[in-house]
PDB file of N, CA and C in Angstrom:
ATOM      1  N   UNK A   1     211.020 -20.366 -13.122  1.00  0.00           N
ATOM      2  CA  UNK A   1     210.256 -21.450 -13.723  1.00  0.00           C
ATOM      3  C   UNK A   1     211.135 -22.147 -14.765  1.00  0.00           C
ATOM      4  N   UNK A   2     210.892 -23.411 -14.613  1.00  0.00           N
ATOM      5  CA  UNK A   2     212.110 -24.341 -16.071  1.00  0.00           C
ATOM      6  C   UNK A   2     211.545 -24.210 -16.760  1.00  0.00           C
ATOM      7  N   UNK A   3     212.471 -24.351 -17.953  1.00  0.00           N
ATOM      8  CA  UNK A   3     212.158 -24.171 -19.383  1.00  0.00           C
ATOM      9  C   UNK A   3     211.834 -25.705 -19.864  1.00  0.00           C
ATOM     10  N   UNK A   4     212.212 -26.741 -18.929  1.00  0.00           N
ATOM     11  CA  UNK A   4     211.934 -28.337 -19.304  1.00  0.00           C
ATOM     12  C   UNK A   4     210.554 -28.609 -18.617  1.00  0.00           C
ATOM     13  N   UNK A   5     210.131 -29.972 -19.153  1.00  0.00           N
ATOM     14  CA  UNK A   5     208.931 -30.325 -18.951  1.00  0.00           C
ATOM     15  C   UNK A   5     208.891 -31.820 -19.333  1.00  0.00           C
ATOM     16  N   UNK A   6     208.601 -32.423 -18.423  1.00  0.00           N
ATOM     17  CA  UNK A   6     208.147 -33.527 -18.602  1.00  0.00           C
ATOM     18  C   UNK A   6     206.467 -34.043 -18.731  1.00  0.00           C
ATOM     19  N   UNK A   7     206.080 -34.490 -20.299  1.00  0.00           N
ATOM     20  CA  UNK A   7     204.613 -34.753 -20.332  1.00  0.00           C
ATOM     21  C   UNK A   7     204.419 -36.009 -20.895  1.00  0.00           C
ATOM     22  N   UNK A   8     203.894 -37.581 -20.660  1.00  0.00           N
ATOM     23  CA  UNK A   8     203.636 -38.302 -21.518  1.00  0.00           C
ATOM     24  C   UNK A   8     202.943 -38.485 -22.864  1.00  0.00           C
ATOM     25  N   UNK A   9     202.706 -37.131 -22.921  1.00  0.00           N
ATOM     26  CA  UNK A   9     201.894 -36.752 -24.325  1.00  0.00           C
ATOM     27  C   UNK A   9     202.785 -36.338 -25.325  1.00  0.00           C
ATOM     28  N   UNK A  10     203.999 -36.096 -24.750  1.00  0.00           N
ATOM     29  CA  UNK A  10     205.271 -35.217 -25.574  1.00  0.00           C
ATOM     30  C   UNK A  10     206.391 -36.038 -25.449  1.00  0.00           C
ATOM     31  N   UNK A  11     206.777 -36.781 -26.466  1.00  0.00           N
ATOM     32  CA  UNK A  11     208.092 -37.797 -26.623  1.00  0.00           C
ATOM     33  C   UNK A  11     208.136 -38.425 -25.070  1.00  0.00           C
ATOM     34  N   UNK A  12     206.919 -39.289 -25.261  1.00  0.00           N
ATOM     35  CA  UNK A  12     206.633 -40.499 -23.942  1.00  0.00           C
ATOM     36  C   UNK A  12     207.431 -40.173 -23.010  1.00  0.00           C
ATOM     37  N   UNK A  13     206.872 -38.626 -22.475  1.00  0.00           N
ATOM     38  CA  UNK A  13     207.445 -38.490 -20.970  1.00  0.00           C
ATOM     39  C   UNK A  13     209.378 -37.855 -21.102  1.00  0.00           C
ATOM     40  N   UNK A  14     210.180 -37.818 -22.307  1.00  0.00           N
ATOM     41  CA  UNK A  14     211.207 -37.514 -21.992  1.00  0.00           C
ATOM     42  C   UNK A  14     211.292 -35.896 -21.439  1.00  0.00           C
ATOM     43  N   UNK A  15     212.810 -35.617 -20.616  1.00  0.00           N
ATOM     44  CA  UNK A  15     212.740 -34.229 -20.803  1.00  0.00           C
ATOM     45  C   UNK A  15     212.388 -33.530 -22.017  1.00  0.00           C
ATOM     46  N   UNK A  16     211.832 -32.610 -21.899  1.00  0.00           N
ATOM     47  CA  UNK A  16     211.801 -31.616 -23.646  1.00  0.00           C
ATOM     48  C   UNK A  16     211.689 -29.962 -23.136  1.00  0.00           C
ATOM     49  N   UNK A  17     212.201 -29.615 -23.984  1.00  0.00           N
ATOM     50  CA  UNK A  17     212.393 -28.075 -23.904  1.00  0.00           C
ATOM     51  C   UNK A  17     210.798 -27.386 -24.236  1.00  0.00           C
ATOM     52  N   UNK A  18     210.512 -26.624 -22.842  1.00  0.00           N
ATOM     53  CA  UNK A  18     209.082 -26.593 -23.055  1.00  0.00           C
ATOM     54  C   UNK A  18     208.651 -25.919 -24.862  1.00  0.00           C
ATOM     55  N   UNK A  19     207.170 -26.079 -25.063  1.00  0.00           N
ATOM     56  CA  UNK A  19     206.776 -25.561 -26.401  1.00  0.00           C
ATOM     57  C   UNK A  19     207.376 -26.097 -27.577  1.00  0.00           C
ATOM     58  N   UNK A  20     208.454 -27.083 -27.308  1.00  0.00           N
ATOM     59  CA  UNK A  20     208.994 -27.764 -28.618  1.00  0.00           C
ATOM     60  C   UNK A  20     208.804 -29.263 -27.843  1.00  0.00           C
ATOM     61  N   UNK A  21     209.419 -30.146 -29.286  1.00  0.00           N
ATOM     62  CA  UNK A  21     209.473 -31.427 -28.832  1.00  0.00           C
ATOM     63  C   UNK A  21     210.723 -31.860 -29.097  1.00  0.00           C
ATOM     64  N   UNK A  22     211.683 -30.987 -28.606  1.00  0.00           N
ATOM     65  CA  UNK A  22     213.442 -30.778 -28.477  1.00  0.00           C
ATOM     66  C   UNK A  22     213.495 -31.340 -27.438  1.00  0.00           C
ATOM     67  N   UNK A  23     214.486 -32.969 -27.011  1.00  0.00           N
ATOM     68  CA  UNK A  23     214.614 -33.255 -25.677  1.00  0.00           C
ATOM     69  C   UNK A  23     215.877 -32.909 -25.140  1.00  0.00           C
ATOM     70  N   UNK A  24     216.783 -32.838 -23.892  1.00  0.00           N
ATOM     71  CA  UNK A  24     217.483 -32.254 -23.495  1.00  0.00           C
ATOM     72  C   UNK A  24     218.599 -33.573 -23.730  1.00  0.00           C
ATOM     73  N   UNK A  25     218.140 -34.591 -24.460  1.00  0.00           N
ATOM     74  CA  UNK A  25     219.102 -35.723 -24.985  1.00  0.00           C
ATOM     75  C   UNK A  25     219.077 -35.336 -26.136  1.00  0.00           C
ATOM     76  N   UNK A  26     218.443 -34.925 -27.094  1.00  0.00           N
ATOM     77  CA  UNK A  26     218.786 -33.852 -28.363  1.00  0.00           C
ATOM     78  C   UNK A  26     220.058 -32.753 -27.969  1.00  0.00           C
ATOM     79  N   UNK A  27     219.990 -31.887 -27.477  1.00  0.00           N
ATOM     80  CA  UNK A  27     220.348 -30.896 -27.052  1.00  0.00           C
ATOM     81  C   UNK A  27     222.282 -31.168 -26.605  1.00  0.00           C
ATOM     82  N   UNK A  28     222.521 -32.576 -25.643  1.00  0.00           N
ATOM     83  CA  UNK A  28     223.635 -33.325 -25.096  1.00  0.00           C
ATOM     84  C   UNK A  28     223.848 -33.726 -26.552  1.00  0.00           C
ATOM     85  N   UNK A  29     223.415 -34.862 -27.254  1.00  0.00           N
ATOM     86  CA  UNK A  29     224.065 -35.146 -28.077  1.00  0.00           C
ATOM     87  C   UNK A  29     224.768 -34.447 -29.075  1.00  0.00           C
ATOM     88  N   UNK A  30     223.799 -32.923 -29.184  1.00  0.00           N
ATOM     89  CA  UNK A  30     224.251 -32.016 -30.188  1.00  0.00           C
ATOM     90  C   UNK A  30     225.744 -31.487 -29.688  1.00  0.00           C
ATOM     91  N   UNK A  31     225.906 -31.284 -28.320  1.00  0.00           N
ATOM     92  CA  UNK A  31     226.861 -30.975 -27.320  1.00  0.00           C
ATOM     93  C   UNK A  31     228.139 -32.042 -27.692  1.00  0.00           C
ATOM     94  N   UNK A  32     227.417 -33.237 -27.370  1.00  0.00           N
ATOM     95  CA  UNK A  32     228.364 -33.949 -27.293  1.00  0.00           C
ATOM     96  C   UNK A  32     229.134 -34.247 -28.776  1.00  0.00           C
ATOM     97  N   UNK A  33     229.029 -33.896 -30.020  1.00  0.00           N
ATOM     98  CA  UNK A  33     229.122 -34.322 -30.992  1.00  0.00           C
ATOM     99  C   UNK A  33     229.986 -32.711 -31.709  1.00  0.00           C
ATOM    100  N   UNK A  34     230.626 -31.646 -30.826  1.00  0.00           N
ATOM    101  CA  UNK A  34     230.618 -30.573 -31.232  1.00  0.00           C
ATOM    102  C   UNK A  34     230.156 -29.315 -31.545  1.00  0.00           C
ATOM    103  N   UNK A  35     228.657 -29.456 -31.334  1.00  0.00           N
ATOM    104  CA  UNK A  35     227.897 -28.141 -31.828  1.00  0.00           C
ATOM    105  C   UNK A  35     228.310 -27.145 -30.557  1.00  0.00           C
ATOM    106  N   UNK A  36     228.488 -25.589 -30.883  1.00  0.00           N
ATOM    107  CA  UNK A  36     228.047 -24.900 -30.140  1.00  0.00           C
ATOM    108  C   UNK A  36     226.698 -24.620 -29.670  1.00  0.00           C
ATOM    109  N   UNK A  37     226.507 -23.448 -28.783  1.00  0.00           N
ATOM    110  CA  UNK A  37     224.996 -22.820 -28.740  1.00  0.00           C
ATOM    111  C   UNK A  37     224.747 -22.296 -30.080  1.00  0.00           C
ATOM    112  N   UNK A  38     225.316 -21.331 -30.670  1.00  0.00           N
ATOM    113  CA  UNK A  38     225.093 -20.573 -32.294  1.00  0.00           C
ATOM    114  C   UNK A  38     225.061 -21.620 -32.655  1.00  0.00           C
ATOM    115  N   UNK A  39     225.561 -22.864 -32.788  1.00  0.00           N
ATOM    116  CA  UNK A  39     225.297 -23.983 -33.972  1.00  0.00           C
ATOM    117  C   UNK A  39     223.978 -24.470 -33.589  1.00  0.00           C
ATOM    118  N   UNK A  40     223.770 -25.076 -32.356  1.00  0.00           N
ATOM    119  CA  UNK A  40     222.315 -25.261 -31.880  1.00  0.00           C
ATOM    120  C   UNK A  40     221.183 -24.307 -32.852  1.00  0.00           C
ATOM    121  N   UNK A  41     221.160 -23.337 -31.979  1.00  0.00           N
ATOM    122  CA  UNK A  41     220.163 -22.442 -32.427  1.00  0.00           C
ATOM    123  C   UNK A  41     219.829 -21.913 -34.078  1.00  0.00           C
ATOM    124  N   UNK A  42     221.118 -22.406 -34.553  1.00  0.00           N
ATOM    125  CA  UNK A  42     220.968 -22.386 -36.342  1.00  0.00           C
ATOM    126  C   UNK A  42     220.397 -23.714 -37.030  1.00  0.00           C
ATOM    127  N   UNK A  43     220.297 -24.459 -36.114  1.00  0.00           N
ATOM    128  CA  UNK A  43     219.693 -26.124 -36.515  1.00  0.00           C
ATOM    129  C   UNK A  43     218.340 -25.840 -36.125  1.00  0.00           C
ATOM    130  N   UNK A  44     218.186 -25.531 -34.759  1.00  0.00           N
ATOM    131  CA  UNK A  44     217.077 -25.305 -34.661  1.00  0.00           C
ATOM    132  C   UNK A  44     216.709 -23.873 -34.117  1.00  0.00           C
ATOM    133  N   UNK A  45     215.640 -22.827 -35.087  1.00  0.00           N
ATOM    134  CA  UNK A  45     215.785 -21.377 -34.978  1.00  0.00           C
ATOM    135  C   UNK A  45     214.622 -21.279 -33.856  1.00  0.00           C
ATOM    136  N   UNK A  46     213.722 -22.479 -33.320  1.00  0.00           N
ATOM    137  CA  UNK A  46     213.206 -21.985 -32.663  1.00  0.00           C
ATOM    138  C   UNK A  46     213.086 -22.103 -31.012  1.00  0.00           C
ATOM    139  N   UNK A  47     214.640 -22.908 -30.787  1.00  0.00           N
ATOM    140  CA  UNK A  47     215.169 -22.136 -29.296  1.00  0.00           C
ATOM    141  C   UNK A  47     215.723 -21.270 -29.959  1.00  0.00           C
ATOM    142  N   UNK A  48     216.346 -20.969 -28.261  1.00  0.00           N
ATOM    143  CA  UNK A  48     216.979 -19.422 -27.805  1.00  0.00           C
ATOM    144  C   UNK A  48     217.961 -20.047 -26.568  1.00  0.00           C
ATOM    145  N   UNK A  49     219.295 -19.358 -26.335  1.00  0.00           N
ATOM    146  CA  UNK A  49     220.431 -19.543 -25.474  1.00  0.00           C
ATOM    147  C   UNK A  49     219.568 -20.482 -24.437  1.00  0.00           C
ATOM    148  N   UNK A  50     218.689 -19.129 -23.654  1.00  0.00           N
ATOM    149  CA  UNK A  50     218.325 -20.041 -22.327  1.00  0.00           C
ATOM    150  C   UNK A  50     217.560 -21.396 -22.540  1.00  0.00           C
ATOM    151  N   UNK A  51     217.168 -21.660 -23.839  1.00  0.00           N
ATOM    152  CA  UNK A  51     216.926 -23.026 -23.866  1.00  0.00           C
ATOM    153  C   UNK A  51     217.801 -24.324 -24.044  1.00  0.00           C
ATOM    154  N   UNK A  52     218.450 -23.874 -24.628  1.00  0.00           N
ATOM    155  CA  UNK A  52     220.291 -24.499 -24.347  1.00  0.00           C
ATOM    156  C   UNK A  52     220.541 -24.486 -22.774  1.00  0.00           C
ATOM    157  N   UNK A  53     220.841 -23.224 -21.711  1.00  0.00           N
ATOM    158  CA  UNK A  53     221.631 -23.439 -20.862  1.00  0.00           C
ATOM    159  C   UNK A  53     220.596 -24.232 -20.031  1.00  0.00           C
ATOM    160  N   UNK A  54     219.070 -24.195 -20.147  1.00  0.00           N
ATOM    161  CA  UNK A  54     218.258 -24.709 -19.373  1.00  0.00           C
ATOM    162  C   UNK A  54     218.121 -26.358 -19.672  1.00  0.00           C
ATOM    163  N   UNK A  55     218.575 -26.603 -20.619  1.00  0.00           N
ATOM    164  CA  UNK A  55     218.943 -28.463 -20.914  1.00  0.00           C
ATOM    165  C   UNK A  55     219.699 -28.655 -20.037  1.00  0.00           C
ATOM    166  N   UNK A  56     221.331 -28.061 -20.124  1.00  0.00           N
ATOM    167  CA  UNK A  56     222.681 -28.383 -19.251  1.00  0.00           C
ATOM    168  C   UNK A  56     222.323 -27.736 -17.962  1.00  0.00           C
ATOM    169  N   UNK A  57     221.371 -27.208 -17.920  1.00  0.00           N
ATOM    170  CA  UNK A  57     221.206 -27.097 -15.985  1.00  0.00           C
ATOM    171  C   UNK A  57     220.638 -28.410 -15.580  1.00  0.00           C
ATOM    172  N   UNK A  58     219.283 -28.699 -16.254  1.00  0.00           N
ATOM    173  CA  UNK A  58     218.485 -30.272 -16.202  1.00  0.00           C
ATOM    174  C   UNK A  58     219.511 -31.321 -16.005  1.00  0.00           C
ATOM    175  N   UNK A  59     220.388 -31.412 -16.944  1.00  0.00           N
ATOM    176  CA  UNK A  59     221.192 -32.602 -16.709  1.00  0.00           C
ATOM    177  C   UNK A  59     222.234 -32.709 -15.403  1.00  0.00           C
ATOM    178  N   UNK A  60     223.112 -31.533 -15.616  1.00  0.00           N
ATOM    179  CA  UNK A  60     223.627 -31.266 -14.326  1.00  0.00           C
ATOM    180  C   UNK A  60     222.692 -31.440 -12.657  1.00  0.00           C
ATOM    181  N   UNK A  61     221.449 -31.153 -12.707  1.00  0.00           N
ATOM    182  CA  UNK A  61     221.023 -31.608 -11.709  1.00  0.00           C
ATOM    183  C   UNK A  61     220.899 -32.980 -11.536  1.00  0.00           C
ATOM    184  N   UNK A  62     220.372 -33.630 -12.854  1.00  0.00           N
ATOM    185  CA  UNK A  62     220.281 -35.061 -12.471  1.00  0.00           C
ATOM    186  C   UNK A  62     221.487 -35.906 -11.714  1.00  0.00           C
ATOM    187  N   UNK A  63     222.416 -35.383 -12.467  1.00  0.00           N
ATOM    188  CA  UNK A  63     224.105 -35.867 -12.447  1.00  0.00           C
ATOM    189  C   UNK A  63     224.566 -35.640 -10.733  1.00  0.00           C
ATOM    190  N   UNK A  64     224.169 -34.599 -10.444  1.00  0.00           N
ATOM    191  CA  UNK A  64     224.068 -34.115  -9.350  1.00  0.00           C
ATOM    192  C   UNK A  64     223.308 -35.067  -8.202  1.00  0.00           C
ATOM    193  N   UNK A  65     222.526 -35.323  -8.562  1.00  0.00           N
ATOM    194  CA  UNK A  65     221.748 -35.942  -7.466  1.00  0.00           C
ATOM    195  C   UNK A  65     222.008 -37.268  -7.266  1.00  0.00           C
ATOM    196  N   UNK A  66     222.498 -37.804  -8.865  1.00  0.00           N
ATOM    197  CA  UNK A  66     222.943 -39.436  -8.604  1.00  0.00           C
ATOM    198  C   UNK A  66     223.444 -40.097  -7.486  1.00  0.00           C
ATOM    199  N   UNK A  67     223.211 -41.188  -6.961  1.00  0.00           N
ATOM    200  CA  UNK A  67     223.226 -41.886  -5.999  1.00  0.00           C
ATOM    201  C   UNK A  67     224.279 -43.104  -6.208  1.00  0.00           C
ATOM    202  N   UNK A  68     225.733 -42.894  -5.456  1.00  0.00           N
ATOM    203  CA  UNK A  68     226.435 -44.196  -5.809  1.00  0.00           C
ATOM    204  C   UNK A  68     226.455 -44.962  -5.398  1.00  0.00           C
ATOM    205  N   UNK A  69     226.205 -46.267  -5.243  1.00  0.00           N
ATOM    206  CA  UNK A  69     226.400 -47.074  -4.347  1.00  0.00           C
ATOM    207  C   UNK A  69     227.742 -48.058  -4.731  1.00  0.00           C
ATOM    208  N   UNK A  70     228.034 -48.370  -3.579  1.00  0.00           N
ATOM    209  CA  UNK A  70     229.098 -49.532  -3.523  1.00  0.00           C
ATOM    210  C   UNK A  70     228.748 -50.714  -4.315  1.00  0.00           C
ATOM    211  N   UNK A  71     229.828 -51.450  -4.880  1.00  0.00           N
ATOM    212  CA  UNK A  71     229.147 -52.373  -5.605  1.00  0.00           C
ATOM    213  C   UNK A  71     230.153 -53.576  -5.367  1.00  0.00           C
ATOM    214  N   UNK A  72     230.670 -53.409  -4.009  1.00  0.00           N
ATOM    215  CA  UNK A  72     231.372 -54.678  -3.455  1.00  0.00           C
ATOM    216  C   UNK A  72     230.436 -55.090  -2.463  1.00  0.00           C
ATOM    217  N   UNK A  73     229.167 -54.974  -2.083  1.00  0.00           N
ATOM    218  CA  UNK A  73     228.356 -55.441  -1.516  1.00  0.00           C
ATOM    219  C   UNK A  73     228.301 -57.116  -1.847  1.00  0.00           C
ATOM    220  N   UNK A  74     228.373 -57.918  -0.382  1.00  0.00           N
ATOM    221  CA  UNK A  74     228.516 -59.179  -0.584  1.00  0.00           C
ATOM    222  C   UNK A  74     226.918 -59.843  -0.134  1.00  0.00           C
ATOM    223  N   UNK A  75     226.303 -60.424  -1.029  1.00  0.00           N
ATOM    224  CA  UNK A  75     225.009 -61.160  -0.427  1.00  0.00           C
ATOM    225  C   UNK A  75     224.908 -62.461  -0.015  1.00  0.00           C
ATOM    226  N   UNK A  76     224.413 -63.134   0.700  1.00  0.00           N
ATOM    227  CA  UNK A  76     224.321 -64.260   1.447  1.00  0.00           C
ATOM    228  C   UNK A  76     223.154 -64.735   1.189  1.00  0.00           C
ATOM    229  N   UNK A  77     222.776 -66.028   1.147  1.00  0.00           N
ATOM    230  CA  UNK A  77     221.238 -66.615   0.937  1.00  0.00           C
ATOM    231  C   UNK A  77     221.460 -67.961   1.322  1.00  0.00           C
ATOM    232  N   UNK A  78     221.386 -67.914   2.527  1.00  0.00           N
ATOM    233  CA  UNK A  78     221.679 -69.054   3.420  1.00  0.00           C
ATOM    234  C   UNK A  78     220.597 -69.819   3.634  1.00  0.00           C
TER     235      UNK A  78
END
């Protein structure tokens, strides 16, 4: 079962780490900006690891699934 959840009642629908209102764009930015997991979890004491690795699984799937398309597509409107 994920630890994410999507609810429009809870930060208008973003991912969030269930039982908090921690979104998994909280979580990246903290990532992206240097924090470890121990730094995470000392900012905020009330995750835990798997709520960390369960953000970077969420995203990785999204990333994963992305769809590229070509973008030399030529249109005509004759």
């Amino acid at each position: 079962m994920t630890k994410i959840k999507t609810d429009v009642q809870i930060n208008v629908g973003k991912p969030t780490i269930e039982g908090t209102r921690i979104t998994v764009a909280t979580i990246l930015n903290l990532i992206k900006n240097g924090y470890t997991t121990n730094d995470i979890i000392k900012a905020y004491p009330v995750l835990k690891k798997a709520d960390v690795t369960a953000s970077l699984n969420f995203a990785q799937g999204i990333v994963e699934r992305e769809e590229v398309l070509p973008n030399n597509i030529k249109f005509s409107f004759a």
